[in-house]
Protein backbone atom coordinates (compact mmCIF):
# COMPACT_ATOMS: atom_id res chain seq x y z
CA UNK A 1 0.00 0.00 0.00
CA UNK A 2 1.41 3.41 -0.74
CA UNK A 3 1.38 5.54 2.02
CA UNK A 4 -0.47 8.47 -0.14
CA UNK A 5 -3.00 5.90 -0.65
CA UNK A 6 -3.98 5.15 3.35
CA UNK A 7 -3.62 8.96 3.83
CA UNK A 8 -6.42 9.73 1.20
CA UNK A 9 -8.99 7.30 2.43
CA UNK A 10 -11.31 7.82 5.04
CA UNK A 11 -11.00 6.43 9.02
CA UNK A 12 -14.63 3.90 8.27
CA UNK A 13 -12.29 2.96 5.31
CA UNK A 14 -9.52 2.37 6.47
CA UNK A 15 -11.24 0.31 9.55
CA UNK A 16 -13.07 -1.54 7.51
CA UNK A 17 -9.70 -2.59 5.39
CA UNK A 18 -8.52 -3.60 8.30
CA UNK A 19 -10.95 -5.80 9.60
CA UNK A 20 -10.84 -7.72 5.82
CA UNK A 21 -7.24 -8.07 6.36
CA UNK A 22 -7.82 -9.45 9.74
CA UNK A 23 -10.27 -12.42 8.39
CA UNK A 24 -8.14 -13.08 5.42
CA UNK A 25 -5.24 -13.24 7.51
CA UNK A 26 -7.22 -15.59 10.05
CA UNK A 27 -8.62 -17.71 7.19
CA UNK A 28 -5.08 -18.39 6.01
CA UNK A 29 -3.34 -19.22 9.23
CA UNK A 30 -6.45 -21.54 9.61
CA UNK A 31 -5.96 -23.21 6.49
CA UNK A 32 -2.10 -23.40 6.52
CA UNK A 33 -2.22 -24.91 10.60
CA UNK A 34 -4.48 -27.59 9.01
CA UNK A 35 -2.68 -27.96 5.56
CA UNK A 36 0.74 -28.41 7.82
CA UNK A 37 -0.73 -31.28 10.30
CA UNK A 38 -1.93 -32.83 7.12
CA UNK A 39 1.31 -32.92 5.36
CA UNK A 40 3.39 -33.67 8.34
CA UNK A 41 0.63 -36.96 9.05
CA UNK A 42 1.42 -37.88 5.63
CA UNK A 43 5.02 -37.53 5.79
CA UNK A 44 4.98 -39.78 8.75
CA UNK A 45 1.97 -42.03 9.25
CA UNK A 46 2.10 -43.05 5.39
CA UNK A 47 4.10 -44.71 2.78
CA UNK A 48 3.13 -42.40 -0.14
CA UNK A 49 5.28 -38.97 0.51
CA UNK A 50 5.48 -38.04 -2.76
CA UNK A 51 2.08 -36.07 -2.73
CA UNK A 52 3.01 -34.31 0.37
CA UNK A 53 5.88 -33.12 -0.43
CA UNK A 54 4.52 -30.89 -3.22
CA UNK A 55 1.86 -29.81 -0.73
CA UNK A 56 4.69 -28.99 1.78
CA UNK A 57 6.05 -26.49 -0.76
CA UNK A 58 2.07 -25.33 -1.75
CA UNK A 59 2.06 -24.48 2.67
CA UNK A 60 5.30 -22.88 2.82
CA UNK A 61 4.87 -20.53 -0.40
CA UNK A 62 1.39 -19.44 1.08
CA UNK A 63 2.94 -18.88 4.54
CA UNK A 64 5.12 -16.10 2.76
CA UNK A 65 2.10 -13.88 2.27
CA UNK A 66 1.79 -13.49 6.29
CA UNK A 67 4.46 -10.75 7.00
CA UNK A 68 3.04 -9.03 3.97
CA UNK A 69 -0.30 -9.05 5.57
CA UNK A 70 1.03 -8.03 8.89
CA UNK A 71 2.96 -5.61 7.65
CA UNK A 72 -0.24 -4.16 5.88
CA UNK A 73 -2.03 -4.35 9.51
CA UNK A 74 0.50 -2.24 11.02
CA UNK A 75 0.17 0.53 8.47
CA UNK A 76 -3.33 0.87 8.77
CA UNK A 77 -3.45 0.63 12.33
CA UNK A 78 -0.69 3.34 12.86
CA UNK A 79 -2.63 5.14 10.35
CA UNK A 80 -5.45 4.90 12.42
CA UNK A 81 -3.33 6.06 15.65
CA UNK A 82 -2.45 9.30 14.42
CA UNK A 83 -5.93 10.45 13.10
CA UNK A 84 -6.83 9.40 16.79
CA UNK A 85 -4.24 11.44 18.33
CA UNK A 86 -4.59 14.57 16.47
């Protein structure tokens, strides 16, 4: 996000941004929690690893868009701060 960008849009914007972030962001570290107990089962409990390694890689890629999301949070909340405080 571009910082002109958060400084343009309105404080119900902006809190509404962030509470989409916030359920993506949930959603995915749902999804990846049970996507990583499945592939670690699989890599242990079973005989056939070769389709969970692939999905090992598939959890790991997606894991890289959490900081990025985070990141995202923490403009928008310090955003949020200084409207507050001035």
């Amino acid at each position: 996000m571009k910082k002109n960008d958060i400084k343009s849009k309105s404080s119900e914007k902006l809190q509404s941004e962030l509470k989409v972030i916030k359920a993506i962001t949930g959603t995915l570290i749902g999804t990846l929690i049970l996507l990583f107990a499945l592939v670690f089962y699989g890599l242990f409990a079973t005989d056939k690893k070769g389709v969970f390694i692939p999905l090992l890689m598939v959890a790991i890629s997606c894991s890289a868009i959490l900081p990025l999301q985070f990141i995202s949070m923490k403009k928008i909340k310090a955003e949020l701060d200084s409207r507050e405080n001035s």
